[in-house]
Structure formats: structure tokens, C-alpha cells
Protein backbone atom coordinates (compact mmCIF):
# COMPACT_ATOMS: atom_id res chain seq x y z
CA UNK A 1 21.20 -1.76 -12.86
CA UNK A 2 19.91 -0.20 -9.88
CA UNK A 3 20.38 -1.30 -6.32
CA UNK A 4 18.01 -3.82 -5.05
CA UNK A 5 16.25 -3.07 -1.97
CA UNK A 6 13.96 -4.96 0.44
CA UNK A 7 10.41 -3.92 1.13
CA UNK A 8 7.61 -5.38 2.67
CA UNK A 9 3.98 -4.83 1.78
CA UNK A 10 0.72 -6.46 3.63
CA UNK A 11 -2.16 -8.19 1.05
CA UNK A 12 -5.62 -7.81 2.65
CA UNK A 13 -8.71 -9.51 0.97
CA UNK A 14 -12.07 -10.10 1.39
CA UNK A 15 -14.41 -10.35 -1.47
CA UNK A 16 -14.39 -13.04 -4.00
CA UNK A 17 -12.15 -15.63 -3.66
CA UNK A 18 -10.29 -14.28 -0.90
CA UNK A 19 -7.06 -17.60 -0.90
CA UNK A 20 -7.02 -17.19 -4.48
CA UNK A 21 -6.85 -13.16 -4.18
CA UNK A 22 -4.01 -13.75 -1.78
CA UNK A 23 -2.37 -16.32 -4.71
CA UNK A 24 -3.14 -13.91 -7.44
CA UNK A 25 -1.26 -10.73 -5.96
CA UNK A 26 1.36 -12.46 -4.78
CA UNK A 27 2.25 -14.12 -8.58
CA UNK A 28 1.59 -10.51 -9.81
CA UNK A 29 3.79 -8.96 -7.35
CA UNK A 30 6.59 -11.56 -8.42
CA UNK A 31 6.15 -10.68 -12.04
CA UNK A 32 5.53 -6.99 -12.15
CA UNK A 33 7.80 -5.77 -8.68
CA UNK A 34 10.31 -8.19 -8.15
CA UNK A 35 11.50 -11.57 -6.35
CA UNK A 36 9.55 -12.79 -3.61
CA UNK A 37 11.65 -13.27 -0.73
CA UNK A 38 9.20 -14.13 1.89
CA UNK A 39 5.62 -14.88 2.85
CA UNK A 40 3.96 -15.21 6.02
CA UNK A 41 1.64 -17.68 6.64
CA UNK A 42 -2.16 -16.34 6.16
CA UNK A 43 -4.44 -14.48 8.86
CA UNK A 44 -8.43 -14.52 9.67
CA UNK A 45 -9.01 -10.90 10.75
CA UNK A 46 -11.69 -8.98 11.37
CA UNK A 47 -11.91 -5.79 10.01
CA UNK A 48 -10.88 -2.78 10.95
CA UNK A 49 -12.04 0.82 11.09
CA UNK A 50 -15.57 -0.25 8.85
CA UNK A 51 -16.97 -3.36 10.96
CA UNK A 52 -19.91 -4.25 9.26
CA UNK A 53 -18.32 -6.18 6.50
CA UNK A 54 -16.84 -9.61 5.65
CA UNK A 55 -13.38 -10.32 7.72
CA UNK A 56 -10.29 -10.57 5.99
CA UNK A 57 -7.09 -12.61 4.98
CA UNK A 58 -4.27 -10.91 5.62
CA UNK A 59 -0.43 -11.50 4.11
CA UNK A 60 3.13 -10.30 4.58
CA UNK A 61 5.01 -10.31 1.99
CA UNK A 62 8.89 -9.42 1.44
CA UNK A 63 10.29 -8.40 -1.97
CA UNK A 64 12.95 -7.29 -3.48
CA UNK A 65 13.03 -4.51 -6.27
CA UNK A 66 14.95 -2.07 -7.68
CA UNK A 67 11.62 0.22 -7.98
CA UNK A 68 11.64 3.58 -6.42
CA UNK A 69 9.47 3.92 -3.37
CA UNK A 70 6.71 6.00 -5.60
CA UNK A 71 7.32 4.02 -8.65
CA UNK A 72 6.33 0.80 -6.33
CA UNK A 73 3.06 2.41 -4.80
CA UNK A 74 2.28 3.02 -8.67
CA UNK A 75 2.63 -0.65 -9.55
CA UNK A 76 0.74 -1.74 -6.44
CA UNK A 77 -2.21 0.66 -7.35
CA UNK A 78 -1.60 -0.71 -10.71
CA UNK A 79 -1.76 -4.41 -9.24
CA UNK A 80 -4.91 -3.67 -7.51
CA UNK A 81 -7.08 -2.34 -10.54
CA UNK A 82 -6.08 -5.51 -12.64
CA UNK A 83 -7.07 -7.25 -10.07
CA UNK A 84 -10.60 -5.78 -10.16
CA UNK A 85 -10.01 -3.49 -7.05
CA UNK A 86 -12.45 -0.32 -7.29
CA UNK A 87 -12.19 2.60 -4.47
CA UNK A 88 -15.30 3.08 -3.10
CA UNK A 89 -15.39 4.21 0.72
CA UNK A 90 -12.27 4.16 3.26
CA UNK A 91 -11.75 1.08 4.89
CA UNK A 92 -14.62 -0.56 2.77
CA UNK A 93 -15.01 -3.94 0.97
CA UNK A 94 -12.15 -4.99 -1.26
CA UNK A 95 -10.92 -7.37 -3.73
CA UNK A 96 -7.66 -6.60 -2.94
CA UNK A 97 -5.43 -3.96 -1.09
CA UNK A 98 -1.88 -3.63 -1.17
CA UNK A 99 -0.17 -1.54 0.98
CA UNK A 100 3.23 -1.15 1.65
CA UNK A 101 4.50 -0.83 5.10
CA UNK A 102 8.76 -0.42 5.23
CA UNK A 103 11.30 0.24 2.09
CA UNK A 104 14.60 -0.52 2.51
CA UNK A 105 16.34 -0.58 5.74
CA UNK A 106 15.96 3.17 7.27
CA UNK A 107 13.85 4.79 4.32
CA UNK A 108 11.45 7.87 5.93
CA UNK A 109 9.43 9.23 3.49
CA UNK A 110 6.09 11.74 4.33
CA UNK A 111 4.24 13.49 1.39
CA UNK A 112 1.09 13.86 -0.03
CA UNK A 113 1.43 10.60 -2.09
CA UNK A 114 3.27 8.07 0.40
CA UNK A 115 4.47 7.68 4.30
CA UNK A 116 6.86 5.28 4.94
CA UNK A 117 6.92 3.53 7.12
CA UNK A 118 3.12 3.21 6.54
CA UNK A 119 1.79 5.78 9.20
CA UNK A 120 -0.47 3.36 11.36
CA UNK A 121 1.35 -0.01 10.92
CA UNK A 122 2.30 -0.28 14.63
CA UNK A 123 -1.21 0.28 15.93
CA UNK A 124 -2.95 -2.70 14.01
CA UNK A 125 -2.50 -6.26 14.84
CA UNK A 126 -3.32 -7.47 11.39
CA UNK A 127 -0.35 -5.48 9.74
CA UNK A 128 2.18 -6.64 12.60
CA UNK A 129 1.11 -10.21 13.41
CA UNK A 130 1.60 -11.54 9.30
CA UNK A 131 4.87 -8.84 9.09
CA UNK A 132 6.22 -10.45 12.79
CA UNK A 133 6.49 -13.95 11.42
CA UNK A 134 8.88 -12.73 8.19
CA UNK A 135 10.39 -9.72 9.87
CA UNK A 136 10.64 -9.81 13.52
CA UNK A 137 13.96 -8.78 13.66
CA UNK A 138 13.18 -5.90 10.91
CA UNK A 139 14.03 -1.87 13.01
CA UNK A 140 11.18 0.21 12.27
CA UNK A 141 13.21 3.44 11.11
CA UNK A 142 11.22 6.07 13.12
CA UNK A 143 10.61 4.54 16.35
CA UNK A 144 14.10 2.32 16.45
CA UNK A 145 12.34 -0.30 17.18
CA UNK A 146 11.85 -4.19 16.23
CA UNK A 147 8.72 -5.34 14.67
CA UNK A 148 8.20 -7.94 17.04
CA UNK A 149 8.72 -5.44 20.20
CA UNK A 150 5.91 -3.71 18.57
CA UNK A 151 3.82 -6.52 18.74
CA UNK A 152 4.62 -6.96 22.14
CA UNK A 153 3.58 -3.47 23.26
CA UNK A 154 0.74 -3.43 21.11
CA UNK A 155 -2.73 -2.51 22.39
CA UNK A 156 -4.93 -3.18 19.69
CA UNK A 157 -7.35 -6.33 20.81
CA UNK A 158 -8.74 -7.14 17.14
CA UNK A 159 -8.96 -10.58 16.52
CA UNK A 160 -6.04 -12.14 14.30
CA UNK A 161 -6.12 -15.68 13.98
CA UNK A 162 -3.28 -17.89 11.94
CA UNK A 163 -5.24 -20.06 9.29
């Protein structure tokens, strides 16, 4: 059996259904990547990098799986298309995204398919604010820092509101 490690992803939504998106991933996650270990409560956001679009619900999830890091991102991708999720501009519309932010405790990982930790996680308030309140204490590998110190420093002003 291989070793079970801890990784935490971020659920953003907003098309559809966007609580039962949220509900949907999460149960698909459980099944298809491993055991839920944690959820944060759910955020409001607005979005980010495309503005003129629907805001979004945002979740943190924790998990654990004995996946490989690539072997994950291929069963989130795979998550996303059941789901309905179809690419059509960066930072546009979506069903649902998954994306996954740390794996493991000190895993650093940069190549064409995957960065870990995700590359731009500590500039965007609605990856840290969900990830904070189920992780706080969680050392982000490259900068040796906690995700709530992060926060703290942070200077992104997007508007993240706690439903």
C-alpha cells in the first residue's frame, strides 16, 4: 500500500448551481482521491484576473491519498470534465475548477505539467482565506512560511466574504 499523504486543493465555482458544485466535487473527490479530512467553510469572491463574470464560491479542502502528485492533477482534471467543466479562456467562467495548492508536507515540484506549491497561491486572497481556516498552521515549503502569516502579509484587496 503506498504511503498516504496530505494535500490540499481549493474548489472554485460559479456557473450552475454553484453550493451544489461545491457538494458535488467534494463527494467526487472523497470517492475517486481519497478521505476527506477537512473543509473550510464556503467563500463569496469576486473574481479574479477576468472581472466581468459571475463571482465565485470558493472551498478548501484537505485529503488524504496515496496518489502521486501527477496522478492526482489527472484525477482532478478528470473530476472536472465529469463534472461538465469545458476550457474555454484563462480565468473564464466555470462549472468547476480544482486546483491543487500543497502535497505533502515539503513536496517542490516545477514542470511543464504541475508547480507545487501552486505558483500564485500566496498572492490571492480567495486561495488563502478558505486554506487559512483548515491549515493555518500548514509551512509553505518554498517560502518557510505559515499559511496564515501569508495571509497576514498579503496585499491582495479582492473581496472574500465567509457565507
Amino acid at each position: 500500500m503506498l504511503e498516504q499523504k496530505e494535500a490540499y486543493l481549493l474548489l472554485g465555482t460559479n456557473m450552475g448551481d454553484r453550493d451544489s458544485n461545491l457538494q458535488q466535487a467534494i463527494a467526487l473527490i472523497e470517492s475517486e482521491i481519497g478521505n476527506v479530512i477537512a473543509a473550510s467553510s464556503v467563500y463569496e469572491t469576486a473574481p479574479w484576473g477576468k472581472t466581468d463574470q459571475p463571482g465565485f464560491l470558493n472551498q478548501a479542502v484537505g485529503v488524504k491519498t496515496a496518489l502521486l502528485p501527477l496522478e492526482l492533477l489527472q484525477v482532478m482534471l478528470d473530476i472536472e470534465k465529469k463534472m461538465g467543466r469545458v476550457r474555454l479562456e484563462r480565468w473564464g467562467e466555470r462549472l468547476i475548477d480544482i486546483d491543487l495548492i500543497f502535497y505533502g508536507e515539503d513536496t517542490i515540484l516545477n514542470n511543464e505539467e504541475l508547480s507545487l506549491p501552486h505558483p500564485e497561491m500566496h498572492k490571492r486572497r480567495f486561495v488563502l482565506e478558505p486554506l487559512n481556516e483548515i491549515a493555518a498552521d500548514y509551512i509553505h515549503p518554498v517560502f518557510k512560511e505559515k499559511v496564515s502569516s501569508i495571509l497576514t502579509n498579503l496585499s491582495d484587496e479582492l473581496t472574500v466574504q465567509k457565507l
